[in-house]
Structures are given as structure tokens and as C-alpha cells.
C-alpha atoms as a PDB file:
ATOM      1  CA  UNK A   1     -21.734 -61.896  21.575  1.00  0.00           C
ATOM      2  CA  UNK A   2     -22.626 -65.115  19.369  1.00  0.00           C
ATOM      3  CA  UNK A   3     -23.571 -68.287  21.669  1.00  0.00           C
ATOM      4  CA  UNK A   4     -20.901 -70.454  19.939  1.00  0.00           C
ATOM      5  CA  UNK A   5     -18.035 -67.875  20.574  1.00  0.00           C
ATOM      6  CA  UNK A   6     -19.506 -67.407  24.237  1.00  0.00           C
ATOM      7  CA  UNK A   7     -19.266 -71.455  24.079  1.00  0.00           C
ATOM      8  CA  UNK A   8     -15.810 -71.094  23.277  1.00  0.00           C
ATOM      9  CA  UNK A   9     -14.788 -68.251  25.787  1.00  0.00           C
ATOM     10  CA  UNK A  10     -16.139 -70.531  28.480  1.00  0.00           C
ATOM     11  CA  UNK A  11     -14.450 -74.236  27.146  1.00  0.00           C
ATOM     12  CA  UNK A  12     -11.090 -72.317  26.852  1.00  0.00           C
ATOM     13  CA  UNK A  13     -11.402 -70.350  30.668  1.00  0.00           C
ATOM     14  CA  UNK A  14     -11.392 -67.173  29.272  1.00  0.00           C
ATOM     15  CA  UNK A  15     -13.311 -64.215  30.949  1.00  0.00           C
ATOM     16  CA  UNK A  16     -15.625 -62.339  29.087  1.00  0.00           C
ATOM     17  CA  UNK A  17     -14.475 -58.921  28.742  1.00  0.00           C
ATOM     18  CA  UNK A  18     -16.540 -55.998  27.605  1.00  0.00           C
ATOM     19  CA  UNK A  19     -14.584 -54.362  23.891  1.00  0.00           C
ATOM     20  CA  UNK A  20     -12.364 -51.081  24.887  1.00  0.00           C
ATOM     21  CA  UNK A  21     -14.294 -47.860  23.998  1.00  0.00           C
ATOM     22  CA  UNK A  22     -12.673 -46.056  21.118  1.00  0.00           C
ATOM     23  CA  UNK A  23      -9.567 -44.576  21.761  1.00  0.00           C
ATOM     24  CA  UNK A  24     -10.167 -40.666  21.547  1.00  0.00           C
ATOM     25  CA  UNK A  25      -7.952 -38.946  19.221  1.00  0.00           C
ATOM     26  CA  UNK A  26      -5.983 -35.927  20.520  1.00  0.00           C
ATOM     27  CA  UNK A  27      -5.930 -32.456  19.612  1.00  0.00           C
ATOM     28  CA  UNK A  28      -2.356 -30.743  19.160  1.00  0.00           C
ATOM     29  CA  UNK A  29      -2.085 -27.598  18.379  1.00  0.00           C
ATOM     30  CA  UNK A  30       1.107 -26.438  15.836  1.00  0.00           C
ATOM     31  CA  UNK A  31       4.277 -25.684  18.199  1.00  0.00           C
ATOM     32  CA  UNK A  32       4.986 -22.083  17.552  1.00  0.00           C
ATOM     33  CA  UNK A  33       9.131 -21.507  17.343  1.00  0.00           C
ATOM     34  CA  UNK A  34      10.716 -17.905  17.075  1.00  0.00           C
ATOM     35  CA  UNK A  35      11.069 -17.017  13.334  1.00  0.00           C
ATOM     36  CA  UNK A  36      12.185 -13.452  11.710  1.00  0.00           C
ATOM     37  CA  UNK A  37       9.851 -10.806  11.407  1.00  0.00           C
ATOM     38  CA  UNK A  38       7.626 -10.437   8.313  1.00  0.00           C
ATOM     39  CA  UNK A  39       9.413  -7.552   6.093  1.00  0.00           C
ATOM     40  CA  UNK A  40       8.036  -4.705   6.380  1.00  0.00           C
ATOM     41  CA  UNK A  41       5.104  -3.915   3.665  1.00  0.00           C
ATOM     42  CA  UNK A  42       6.058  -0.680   1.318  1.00  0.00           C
ATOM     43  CA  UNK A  43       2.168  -0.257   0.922  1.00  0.00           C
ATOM     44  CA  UNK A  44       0.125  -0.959  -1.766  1.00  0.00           C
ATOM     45  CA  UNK A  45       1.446  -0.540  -5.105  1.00  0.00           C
ATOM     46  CA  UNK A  46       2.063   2.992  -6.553  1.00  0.00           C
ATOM     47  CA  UNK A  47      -0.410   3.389  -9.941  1.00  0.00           C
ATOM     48  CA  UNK A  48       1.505   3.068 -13.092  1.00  0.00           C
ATOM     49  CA  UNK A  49       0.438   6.695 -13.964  1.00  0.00           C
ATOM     50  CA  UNK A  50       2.142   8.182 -11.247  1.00  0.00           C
ATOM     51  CA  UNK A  51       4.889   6.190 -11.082  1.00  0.00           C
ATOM     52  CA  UNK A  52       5.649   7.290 -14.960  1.00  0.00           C
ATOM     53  CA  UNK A  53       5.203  10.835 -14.028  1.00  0.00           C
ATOM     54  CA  UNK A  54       7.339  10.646 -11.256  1.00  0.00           C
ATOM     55  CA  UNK A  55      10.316   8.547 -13.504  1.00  0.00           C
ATOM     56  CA  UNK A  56      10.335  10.524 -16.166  1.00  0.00           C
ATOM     57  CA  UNK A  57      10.814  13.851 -13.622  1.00  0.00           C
ATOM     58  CA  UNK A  58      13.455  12.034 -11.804  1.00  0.00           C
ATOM     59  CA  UNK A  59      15.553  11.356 -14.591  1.00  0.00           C
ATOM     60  CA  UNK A  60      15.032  15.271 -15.758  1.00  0.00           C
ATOM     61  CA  UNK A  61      17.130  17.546 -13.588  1.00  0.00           C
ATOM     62  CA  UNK A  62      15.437  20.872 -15.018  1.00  0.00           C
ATOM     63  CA  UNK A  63      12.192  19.127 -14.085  1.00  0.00           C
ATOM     64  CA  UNK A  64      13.426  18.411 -10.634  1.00  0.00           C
ATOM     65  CA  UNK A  65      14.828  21.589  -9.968  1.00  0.00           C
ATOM     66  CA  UNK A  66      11.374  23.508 -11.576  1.00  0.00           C
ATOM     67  CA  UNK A  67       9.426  21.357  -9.135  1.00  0.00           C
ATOM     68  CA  UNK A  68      11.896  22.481  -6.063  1.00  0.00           C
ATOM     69  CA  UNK A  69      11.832  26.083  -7.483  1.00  0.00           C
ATOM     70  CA  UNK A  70       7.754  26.376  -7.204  1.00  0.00           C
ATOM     71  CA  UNK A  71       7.989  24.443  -3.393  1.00  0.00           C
ATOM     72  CA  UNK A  72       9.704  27.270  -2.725  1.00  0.00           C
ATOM     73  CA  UNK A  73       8.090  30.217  -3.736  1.00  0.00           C
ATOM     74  CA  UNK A  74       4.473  28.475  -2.474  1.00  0.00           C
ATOM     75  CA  UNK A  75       6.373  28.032   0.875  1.00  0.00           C
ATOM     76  CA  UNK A  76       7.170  31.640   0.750  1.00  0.00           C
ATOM     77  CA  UNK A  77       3.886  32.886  -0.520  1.00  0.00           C
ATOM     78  CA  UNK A  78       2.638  30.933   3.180  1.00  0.00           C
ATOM     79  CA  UNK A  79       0.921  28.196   0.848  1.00  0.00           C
ATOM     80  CA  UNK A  80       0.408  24.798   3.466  1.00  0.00           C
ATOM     81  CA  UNK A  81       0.840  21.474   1.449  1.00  0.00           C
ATOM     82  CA  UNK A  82      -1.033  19.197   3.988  1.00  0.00           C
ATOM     83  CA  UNK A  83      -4.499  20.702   2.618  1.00  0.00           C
ATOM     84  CA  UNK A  84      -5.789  22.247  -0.409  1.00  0.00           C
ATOM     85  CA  UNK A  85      -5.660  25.955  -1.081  1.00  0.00           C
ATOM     86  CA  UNK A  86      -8.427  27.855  -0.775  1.00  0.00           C
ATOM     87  CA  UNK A  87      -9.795  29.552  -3.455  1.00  0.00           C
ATOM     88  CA  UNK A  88      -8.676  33.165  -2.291  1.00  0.00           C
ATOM     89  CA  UNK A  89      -5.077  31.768  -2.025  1.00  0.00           C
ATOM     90  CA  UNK A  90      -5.794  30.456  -6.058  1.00  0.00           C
ATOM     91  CA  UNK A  91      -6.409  33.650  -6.866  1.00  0.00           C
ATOM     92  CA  UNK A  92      -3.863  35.676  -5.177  1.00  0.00           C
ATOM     93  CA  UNK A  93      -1.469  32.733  -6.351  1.00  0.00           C
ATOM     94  CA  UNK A  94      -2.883  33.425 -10.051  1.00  0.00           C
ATOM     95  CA  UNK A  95      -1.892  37.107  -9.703  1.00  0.00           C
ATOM     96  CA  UNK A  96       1.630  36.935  -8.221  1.00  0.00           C
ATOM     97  CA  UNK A  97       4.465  37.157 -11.022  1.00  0.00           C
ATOM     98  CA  UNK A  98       6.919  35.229  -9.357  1.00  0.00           C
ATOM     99  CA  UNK A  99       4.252  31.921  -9.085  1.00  0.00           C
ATOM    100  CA  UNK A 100       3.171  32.584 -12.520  1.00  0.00           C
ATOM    101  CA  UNK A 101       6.936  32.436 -13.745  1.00  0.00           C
ATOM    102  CA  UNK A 102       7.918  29.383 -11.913  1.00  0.00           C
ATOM    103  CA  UNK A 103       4.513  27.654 -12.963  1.00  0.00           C
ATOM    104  CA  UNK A 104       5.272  28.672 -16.204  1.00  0.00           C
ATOM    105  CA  UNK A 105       8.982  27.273 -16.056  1.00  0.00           C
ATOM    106  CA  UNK A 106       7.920  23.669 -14.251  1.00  0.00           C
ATOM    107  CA  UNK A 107       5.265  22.966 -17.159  1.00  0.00           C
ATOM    108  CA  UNK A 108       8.292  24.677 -19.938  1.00  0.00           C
ATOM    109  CA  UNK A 109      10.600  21.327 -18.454  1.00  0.00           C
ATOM    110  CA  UNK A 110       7.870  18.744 -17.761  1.00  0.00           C
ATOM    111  CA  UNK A 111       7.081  18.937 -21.373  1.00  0.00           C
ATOM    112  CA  UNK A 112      11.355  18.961 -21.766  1.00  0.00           C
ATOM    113  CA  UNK A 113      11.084  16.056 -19.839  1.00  0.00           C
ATOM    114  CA  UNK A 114       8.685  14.193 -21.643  1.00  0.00           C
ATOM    115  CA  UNK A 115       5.147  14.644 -19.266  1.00  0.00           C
ATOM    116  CA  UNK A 116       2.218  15.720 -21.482  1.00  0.00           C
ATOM    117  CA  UNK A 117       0.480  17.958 -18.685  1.00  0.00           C
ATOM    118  CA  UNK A 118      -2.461  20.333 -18.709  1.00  0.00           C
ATOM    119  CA  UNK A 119      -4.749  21.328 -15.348  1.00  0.00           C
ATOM    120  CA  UNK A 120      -7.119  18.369 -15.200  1.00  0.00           C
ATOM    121  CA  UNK A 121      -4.414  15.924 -15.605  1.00  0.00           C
ATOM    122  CA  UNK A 122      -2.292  17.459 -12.827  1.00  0.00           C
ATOM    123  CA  UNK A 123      -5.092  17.644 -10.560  1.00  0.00           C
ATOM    124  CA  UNK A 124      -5.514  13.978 -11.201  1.00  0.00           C
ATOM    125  CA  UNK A 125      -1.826  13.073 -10.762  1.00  0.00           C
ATOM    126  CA  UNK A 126      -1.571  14.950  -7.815  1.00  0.00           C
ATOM    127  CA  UNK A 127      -4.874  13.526  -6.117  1.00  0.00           C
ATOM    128  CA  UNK A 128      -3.077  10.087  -6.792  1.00  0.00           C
ATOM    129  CA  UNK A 129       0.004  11.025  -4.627  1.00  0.00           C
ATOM    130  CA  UNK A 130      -1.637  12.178  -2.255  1.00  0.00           C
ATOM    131  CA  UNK A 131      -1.220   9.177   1.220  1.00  0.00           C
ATOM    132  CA  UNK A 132      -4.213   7.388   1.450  1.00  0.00           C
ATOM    133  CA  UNK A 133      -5.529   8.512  -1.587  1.00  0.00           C
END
């Protein structure tokens, strides 16, 4: 403190007083009130490729039904769709008339339906579909 303000404090019978420390400031967190759920995600978005492929078969019931048709037989054949065939089943596959005719058929109206397909390309396309892939 300056000697004339001390002079002061004492001619007018004020006290000295020591200053007020700093007021702290105070932490708050954000008040959390009940709101709806988030919707729920549909996953990451399909690739255009696939999503194409799988329009233009949609909209082409002789597509859609070849695809159903060769389900079917591979079910019946004993074919399981959560893994890849082996390469024994591809060849006894290869050799059975009633595969060959409905492979045969589904390429006869994917082309009808507008799908420009060939091995490598379906093996791509399919790899795509596949969840997690």
C-alpha cells in the first residue's frame, strides 16, 4: 500500500484490510436430460457397384426368379452359403446338368436384365456382398 493512501485510511478511521483472494471460478458440468435414442445406423454405405447389380435384378423378375431357381438347386445339391465351396464341390457342381442349366439360365436373364457378367466380375460382386466384407 502507498504511504499517502495508508495516510488516508488512517485520517478517515478506516481499517486496513488485506484485498479478497480471487474468487475461484466453478466447474459445471452439462446437465444431461432424457432425449430419444440415436436411430439406428443401417451400416456403412452399400458400394455403388453392388447396389446397381442388385437394382437392376430387382426390377427384372426373370432375373429374380433365375437367382431363386439356382438357391435352390445349390441347396439341394447340399451346397452351404455361409462359406465358400470347396473345390471338389466346384467340380461336382461343374458336372451336374441341372446346375449347369440353371447357371446357364441366371446369366441368359442377367444379361435380359441389363448386368454385363462374366466369372471374375461375379466373384467380385459377390465378395462385395458378402457382411463385413
Amino acid at each position: 500500500m502507498s504511504l499517502p493512501r495508508l495516510a488516508r485510511s488512517v485520517r478517515t478511521g478506516l481499517t486496513l484490510r488485506r484485498s479478497a483472494p480471487p474468487a475461484r471460478a466453478l466447474s459445471t458440468s452439462p446437465v444431461r436430460r432424457a432425449s430419444e435414442a440415436p436411430p439406428p445406423s443401417r451400416g456403412p454405405a452399400p458400394d455403388p457397384e453392388v447396389a446397381d447389380f442388385l437394382d437392376k435384378v430387382g426390377k427384372h423378375a426373370g432375373a429374380r426368379e433365375a437367382v431363386l431357381r439356382i438357391k435352390a438347386v445349390m441347396d439341394s445339391k447340399g451346397i452351404d452359403f455361409s462359406k465358400p465351396p470347396s473345390a471338389m464341390q466346384m467340380i461336382k457342381l461343374g458336372m451336374d446338368k441341372e446346375v449347369r442349366e440353371a447357371g446357364e439360365n441366371l446369366v441368359t436373364q442377367l444379361k435380359a436384365a441389363g448386368v454385363d457378367i462374366d466369372p471374375a466380375r461375379a466373384a467380385q460382386l459377390f465378395s462385395k456382398m458378402k457382411p463385413g466384407a
